[in-house]
Protein backbone atom coordinates (compact mmCIF):
# COMPACT_ATOMS: atom_id res chain seq x y z
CA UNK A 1 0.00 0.00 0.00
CA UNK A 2 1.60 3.13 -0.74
CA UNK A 3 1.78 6.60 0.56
CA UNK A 4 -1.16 7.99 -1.39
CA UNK A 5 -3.79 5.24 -0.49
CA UNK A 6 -2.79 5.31 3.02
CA UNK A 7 -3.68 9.23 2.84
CA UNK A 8 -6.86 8.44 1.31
CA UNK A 9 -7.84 5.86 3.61
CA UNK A 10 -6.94 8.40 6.51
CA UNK A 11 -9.17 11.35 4.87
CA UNK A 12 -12.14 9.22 4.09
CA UNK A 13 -12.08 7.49 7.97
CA UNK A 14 -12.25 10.98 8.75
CA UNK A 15 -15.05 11.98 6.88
CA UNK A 16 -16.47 8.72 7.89
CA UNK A 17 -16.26 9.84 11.89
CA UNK A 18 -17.15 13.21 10.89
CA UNK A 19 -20.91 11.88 9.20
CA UNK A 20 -21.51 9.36 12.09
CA UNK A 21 -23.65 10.89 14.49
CA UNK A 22 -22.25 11.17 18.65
CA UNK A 23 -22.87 7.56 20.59
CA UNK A 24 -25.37 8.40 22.98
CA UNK A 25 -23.64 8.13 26.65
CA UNK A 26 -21.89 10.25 29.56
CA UNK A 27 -20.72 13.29 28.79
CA UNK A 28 -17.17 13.72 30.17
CA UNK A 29 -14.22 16.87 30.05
CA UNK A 30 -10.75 16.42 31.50
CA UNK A 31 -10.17 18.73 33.98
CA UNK A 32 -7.05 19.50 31.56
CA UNK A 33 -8.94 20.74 28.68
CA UNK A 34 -10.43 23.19 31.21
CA UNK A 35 -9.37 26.67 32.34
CA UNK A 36 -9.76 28.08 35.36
CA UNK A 37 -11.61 31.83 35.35
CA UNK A 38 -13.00 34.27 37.71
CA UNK A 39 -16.65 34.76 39.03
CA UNK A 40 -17.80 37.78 36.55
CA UNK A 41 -19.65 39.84 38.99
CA UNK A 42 -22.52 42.61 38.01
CA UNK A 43 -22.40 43.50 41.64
CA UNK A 44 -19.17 42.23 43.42
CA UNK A 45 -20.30 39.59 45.64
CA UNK A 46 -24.23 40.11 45.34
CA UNK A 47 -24.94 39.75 41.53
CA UNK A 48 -23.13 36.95 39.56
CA UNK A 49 -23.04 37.00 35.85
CA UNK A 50 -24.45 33.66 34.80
CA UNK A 51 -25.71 32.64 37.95
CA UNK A 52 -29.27 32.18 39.68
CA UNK A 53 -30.29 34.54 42.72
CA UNK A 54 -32.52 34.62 45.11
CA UNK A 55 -34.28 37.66 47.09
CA UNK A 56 -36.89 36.13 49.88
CA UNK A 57 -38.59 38.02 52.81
CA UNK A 58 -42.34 38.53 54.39
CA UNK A 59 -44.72 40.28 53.11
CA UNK A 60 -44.53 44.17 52.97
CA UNK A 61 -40.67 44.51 53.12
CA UNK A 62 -40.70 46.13 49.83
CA UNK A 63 -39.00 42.95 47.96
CA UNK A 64 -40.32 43.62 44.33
CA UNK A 65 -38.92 47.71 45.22
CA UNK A 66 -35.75 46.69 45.96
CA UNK A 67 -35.36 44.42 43.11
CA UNK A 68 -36.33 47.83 41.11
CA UNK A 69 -33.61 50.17 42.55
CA UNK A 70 -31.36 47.24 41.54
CA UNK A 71 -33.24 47.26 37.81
CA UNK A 72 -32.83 51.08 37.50
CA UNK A 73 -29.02 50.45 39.08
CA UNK A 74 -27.90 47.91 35.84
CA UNK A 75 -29.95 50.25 33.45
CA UNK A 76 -28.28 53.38 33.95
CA UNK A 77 -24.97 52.36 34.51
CA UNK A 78 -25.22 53.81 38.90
CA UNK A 79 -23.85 52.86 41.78
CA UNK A 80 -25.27 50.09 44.03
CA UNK A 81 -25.61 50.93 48.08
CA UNK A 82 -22.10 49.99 48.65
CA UNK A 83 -20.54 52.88 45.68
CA UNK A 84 -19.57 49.76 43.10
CA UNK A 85 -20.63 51.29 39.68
CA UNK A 86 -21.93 49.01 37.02
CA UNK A 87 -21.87 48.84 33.17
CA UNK A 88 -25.45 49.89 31.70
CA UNK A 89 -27.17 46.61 30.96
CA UNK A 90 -30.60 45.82 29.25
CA UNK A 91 -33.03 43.42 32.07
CA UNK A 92 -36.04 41.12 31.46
CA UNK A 93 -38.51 41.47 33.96
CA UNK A 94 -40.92 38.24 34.14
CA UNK A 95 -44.02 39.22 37.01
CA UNK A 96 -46.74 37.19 37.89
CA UNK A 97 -48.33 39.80 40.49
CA UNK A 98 -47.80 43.45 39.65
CA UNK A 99 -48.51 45.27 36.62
CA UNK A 100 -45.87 46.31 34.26
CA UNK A 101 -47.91 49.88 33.44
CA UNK A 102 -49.17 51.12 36.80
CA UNK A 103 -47.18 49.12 39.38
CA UNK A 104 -43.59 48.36 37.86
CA UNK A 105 -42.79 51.20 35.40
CA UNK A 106 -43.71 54.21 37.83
CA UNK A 107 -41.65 52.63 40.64
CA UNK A 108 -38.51 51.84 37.62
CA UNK A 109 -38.87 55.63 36.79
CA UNK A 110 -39.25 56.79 40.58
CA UNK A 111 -35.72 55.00 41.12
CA UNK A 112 -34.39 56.63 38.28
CA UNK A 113 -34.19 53.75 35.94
CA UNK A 114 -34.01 54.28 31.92
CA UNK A 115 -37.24 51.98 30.81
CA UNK A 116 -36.01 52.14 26.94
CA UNK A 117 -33.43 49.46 28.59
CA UNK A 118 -35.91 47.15 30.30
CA UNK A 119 -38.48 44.24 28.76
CA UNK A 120 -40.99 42.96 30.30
CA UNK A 121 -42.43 38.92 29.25
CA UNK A 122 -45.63 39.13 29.28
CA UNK A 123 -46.70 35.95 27.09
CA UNK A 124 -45.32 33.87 24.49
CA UNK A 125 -47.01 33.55 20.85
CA UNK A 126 -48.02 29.96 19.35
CA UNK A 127 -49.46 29.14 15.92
CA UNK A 128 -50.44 33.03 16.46
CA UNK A 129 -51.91 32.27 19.79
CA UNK A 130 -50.89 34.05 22.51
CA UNK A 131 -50.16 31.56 25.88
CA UNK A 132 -48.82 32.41 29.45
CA UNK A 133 -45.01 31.96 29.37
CA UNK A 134 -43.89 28.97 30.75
CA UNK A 135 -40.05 28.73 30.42
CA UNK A 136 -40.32 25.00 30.51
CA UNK A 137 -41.53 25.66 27.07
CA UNK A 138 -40.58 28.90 25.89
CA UNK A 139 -37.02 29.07 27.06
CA UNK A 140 -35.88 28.81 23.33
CA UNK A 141 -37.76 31.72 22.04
CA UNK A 142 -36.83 33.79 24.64
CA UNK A 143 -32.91 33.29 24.60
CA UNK A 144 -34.00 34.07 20.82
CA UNK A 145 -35.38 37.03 21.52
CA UNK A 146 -32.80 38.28 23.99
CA UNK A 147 -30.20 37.63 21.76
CA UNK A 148 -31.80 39.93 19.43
CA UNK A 149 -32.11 42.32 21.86
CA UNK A 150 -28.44 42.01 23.11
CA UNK A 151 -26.91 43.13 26.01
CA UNK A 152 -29.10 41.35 28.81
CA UNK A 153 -27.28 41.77 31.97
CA UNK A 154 -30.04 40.80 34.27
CA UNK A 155 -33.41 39.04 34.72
CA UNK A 156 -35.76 39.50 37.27
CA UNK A 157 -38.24 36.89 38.32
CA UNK A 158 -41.27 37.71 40.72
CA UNK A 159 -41.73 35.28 42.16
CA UNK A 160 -39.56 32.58 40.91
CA UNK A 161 -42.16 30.00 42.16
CA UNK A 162 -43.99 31.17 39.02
CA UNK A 163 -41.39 28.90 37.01
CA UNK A 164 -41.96 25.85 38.94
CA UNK A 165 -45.20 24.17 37.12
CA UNK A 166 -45.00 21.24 39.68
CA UNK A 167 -45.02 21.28 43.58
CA UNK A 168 -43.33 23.75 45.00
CA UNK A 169 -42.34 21.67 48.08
CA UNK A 170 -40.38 18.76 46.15
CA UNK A 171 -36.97 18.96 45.99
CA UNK A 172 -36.59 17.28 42.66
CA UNK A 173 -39.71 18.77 41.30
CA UNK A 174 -38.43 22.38 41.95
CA UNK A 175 -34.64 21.21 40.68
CA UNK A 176 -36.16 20.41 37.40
CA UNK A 177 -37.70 23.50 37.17
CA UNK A 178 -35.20 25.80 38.60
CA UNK A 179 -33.01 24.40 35.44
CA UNK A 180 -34.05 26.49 32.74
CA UNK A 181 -33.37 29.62 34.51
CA UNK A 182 -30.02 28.34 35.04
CA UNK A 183 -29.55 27.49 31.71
CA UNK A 184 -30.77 30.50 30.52
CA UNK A 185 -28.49 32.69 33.29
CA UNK A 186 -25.43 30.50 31.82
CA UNK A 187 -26.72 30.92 28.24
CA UNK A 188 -26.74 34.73 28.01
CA UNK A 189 -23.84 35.74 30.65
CA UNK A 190 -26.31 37.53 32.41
CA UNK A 191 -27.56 37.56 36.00
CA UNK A 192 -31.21 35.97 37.67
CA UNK A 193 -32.92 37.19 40.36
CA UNK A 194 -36.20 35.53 41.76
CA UNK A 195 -38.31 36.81 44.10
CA UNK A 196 -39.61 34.80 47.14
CA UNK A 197 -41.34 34.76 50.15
CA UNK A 198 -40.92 33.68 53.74
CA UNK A 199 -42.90 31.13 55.28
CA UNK A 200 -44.48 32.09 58.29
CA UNK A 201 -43.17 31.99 61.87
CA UNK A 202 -39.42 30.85 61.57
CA UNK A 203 -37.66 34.09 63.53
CA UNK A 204 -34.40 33.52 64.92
CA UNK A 205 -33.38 30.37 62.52
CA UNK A 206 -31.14 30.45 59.68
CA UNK A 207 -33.55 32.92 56.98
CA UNK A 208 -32.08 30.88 54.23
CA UNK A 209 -34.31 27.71 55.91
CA UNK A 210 -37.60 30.57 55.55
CA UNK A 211 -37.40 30.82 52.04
CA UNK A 212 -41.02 29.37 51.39
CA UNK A 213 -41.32 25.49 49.06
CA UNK A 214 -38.78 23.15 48.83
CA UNK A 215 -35.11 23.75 50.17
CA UNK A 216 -34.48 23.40 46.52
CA UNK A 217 -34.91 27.01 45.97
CA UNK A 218 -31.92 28.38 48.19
CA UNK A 219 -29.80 25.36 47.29
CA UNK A 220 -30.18 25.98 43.52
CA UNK A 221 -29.11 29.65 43.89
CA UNK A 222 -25.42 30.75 44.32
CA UNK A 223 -26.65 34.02 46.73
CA UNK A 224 -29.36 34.17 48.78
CA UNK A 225 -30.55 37.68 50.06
CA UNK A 226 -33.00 38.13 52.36
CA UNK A 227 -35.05 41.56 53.73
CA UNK A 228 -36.88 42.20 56.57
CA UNK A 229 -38.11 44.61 58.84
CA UNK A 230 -36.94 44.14 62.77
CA UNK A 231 -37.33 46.04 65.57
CA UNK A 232 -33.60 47.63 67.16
CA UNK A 233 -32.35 47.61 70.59
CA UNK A 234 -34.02 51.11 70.87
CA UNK A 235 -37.37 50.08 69.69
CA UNK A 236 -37.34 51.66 66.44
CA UNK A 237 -38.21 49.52 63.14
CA UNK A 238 -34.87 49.19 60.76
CA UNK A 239 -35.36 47.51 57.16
CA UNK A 240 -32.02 45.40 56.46
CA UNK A 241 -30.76 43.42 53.50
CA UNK A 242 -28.64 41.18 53.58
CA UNK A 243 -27.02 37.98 52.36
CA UNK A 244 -27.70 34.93 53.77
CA UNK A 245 -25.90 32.48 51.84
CA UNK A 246 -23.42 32.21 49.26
CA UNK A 247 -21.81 29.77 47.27
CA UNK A 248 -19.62 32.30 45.44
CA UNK A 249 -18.02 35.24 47.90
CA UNK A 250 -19.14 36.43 51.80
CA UNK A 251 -22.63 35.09 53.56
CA UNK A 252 -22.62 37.89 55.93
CA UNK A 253 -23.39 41.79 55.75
CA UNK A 254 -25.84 43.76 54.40
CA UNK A 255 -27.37 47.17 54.06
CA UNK A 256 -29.89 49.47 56.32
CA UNK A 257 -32.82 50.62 53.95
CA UNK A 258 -36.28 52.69 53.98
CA UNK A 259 -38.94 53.13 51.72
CA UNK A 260 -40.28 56.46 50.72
CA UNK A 261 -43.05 57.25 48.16
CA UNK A 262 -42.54 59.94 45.89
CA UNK A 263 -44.19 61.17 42.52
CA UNK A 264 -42.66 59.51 39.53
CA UNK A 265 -44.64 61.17 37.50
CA UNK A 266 -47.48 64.01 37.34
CA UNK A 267 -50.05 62.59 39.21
CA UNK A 268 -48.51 59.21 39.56
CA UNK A 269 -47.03 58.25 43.29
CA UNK A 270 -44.67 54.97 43.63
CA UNK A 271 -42.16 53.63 45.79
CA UNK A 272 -38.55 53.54 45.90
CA UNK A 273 -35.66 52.06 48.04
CA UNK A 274 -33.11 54.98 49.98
CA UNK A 275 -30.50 53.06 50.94
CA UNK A 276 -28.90 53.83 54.38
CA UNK A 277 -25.57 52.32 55.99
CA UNK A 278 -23.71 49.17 55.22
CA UNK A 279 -24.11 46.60 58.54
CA UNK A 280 -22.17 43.77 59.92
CA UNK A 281 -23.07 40.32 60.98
CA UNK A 282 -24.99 37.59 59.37
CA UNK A 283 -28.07 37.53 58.18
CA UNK A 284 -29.66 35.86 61.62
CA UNK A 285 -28.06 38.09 63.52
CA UNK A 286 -29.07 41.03 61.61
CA UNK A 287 -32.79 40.03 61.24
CA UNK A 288 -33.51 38.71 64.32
CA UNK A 289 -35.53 40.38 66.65
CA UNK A 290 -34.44 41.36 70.47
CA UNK A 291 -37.40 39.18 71.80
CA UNK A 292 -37.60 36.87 69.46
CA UNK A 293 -37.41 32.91 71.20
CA UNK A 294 -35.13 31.54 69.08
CA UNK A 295 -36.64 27.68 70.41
CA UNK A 296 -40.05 28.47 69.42
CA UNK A 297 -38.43 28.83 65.24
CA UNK A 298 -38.39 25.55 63.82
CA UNK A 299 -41.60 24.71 65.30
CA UNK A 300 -43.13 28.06 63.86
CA UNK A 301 -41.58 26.92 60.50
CA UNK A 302 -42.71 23.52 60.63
CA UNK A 303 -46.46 24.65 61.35
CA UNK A 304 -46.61 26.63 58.26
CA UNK A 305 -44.88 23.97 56.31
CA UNK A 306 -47.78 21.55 57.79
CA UNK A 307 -50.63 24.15 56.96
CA UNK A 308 -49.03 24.15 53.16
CA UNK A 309 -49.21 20.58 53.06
CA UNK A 310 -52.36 19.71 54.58
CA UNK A 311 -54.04 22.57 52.51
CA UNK A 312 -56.03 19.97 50.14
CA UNK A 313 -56.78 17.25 52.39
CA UNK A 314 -55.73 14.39 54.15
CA UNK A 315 -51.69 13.35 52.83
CA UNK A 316 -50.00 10.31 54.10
CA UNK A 317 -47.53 10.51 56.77
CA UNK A 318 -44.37 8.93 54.64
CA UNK A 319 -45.36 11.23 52.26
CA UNK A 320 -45.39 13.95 54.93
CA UNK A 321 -42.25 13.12 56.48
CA UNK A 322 -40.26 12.81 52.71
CA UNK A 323 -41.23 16.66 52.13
CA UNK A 324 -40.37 17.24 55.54
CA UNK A 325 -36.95 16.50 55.18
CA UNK A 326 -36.85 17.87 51.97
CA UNK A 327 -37.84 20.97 53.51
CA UNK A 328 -34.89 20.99 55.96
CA UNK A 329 -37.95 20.22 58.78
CA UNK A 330 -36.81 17.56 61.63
CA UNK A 331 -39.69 15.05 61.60
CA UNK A 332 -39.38 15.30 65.51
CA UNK A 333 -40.22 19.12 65.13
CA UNK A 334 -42.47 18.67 62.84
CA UNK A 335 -44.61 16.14 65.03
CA UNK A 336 -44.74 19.08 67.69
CA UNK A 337 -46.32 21.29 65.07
CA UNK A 338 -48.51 18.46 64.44
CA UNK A 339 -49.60 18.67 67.93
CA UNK A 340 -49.66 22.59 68.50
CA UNK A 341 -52.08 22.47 65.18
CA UNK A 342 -54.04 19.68 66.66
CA UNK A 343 -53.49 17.47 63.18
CA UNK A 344 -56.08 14.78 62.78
CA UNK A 345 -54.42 11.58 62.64
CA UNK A 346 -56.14 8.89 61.11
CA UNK A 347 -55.41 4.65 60.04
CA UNK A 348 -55.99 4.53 56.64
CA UNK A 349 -57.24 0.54 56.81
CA UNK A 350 -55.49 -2.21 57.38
CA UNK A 351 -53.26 -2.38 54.39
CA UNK A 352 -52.68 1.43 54.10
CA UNK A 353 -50.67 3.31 56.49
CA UNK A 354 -51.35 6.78 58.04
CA UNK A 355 -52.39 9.98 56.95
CA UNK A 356 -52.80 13.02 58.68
CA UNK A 357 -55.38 16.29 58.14
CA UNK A 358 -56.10 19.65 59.28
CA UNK A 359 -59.20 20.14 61.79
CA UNK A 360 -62.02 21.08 60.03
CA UNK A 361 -63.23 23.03 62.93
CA UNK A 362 -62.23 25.91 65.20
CA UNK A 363 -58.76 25.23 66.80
CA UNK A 364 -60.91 25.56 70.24
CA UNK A 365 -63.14 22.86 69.39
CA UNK A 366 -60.13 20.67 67.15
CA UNK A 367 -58.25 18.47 70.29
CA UNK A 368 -62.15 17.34 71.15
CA UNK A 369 -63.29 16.59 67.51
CA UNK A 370 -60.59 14.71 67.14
CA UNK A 371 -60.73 12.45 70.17
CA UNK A 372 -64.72 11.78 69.41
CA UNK A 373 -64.11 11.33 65.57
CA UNK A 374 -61.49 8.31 66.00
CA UNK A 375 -62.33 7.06 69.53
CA UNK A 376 -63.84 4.00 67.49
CA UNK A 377 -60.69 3.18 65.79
CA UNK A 378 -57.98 4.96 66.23
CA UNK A 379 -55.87 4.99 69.23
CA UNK A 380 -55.96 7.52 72.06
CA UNK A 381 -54.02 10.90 71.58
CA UNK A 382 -51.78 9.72 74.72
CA UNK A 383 -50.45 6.58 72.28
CA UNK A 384 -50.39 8.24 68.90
CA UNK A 385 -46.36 8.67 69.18
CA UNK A 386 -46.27 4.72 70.34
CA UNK A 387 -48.43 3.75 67.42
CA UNK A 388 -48.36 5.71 64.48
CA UNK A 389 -46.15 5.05 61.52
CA UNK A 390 -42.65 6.77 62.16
């Protein structure tokens, strides 16, 4: 054979290789082919480029106003609360409880923000039909369409639980869709931020454990803030972010903040974020309450994770305890809850095990309806914690 048929047969194996499609199988990289690179930050150690964010707190903290001042922040190229200065950016907002027209874009222009630089999803067209956006489906058309648009730095998502289409309190459930929004972060070099809530009860524990659903959400996310209002030493009420967990740079610190309204426009009042003095500590310390009983937390937490779960009816107790511990909930705590709630606990039959339910009537009335409901076959409430499945 000589030196020009061996070429051949070299040039057609590779075109050979080159038409066979990939073997379906693991998908592995050498750690040599790699190279190590920094964490691109769009706000050192708060906003990651290509990473997944979260911003939880209760009710009335001003969470969707804050993630605003950040908005009008990227847009206009200012200076977050600690004097970093970012590049101007374009941001996706994606809201599933305020208004773009009379809620968001008054309280974007009252923080200064340039809205010429911000989009806002507000559906997704099919076959010229036009659906709720549902990034399990639409994630294509929208990295699409913010590649068109170009310079994404940041997308806001209120509330993130929006992009989970399954239960909220199942770990693998809300990994699956958490994904997307990863993929999309990772896709476009740009930073997410979804918006969450606390669950009820829970002061003095870790707030990253209050972020409402599944532990999924803060163990997805590279930086968890959190905001809150607490009472100071001196009795006066003090608004604080802060971080309470990251992945990527510092877990602790945070900033003093108020809210103010103001007229964004003639005849149009919103709210905006004044940002007041960096703080120390972490985020437990910082948003904890003088007199709050730090024993009486995971049992506040675990009530409201039980209220959640019993919502629709009677759920089995493996089931119970599964979500539990997905939940970051100690099943011992979350028997006490059980108790302070006065949970109905009921034998399914004799080849089912046991499920437990909310009182249907007043919590005065619930220990006594639920000693005269089962007295005929259920055990007394004295042996429940001998007898009932563990």
């Amino acid at each position: 054979m000589n030196a020009e048929t061996i070429l051949m047969n070299d040039v057609l194996s590779k075109a050979e290789r080159i038409k066979k499609p990939a073997q379906d199988g693991i998908i592995l990289v050498n750690g040599g082919d790699l190279t190590a690179q920094q964490i691109a930050w769009l706000w050192k150690h708060w906003l990651a480029l290509g990473k997944l964010h979260i911003l939880a707190g209760p009710t009335g903290v001003g969470k969707t106003t804050i993630a605003m001042a950040v908005i009008a922040t990227c847009t206009m190229g200012g200076r977050f609360p600690d004097g970093t200065r970012c590049e101007p950016g374009n941001v996706l907002i994606w809201s599933g409880e305020d208004d773009p027209a009379d809620t968001l874009l008054p309280r974007l222009i009252a923080a200064g923000g340039d809205k010429n630089r911000v989009f806002f999803i507000t559906g997704a067209r099919l076959n010229g039909e036009v659906t709720p956006f549902d990034p399990a489906r639409h994630m294509v058309q929208l990295v699409d369409a913010a590649q068109r648009i170009g310079g994404i730095s940041l997308l806001v998502v209120d509330p993130v639980v929006s992009a989970v289409t399954g239960d909220s309190h199942k770990n693998t459930e809300v990994r699956r869709a958490l994904q997307p929004l990863v993929d999309l972060a990772a896709r476009l070099n740009a930073a997410v931020l979804g918006i969450s809530h606390f669950a009820k009860g829970g002061q003095g524990q870790d707030p990253t454990q209050r972020v409402i659903g599944s532990v999924a959400f803060a163990a997805v996310a590279r930086v968890v803030w959190v905001a809150a209002k607490v009472k100071g030493e001196d009795g006066e009420d003090r608004r604080i972010l802060a971080r309470s967990k990251s992945n990527i740079g510092p877990d602790d610190g945070g900033f003093e903040y108020h809210l103010e309204q103001v007229e964004a426009l003639p005849g149009i009042e919103a709210s905006r974020v004044a940002w007041g003095k960096a703080v120390e500590g972490t985020a437990r310390e910082l948003l904890t309450d003088p007199t709050d009983d730090p024993d009486a937390a995971p049992r506040d937490g675990a009530a409201d994770f039980l209220r959640q779960v019993l919502t629709g009816g009677p759920v089995p107790t493996k089931t119970i305890k599964a979500e539990a511990l997905d939940a970051g909930h100690a099943w011992r705590t979350v028997r006490r809850a059980a108790d302070d709630l006065m949970v109905i606990k009921k034998k399914g039959g004799m080849s089912e095990g046991w499920y437990w339910q909310l009182p249907k009537v007043s919590t005065k009335n619930a220990k006594k309806a639920n000693v005269e409901e089962w007295t005929s076959s259920a055990p007394s409430v004295d042996t429940f914690a001998e007898t009932e499945e563990l």
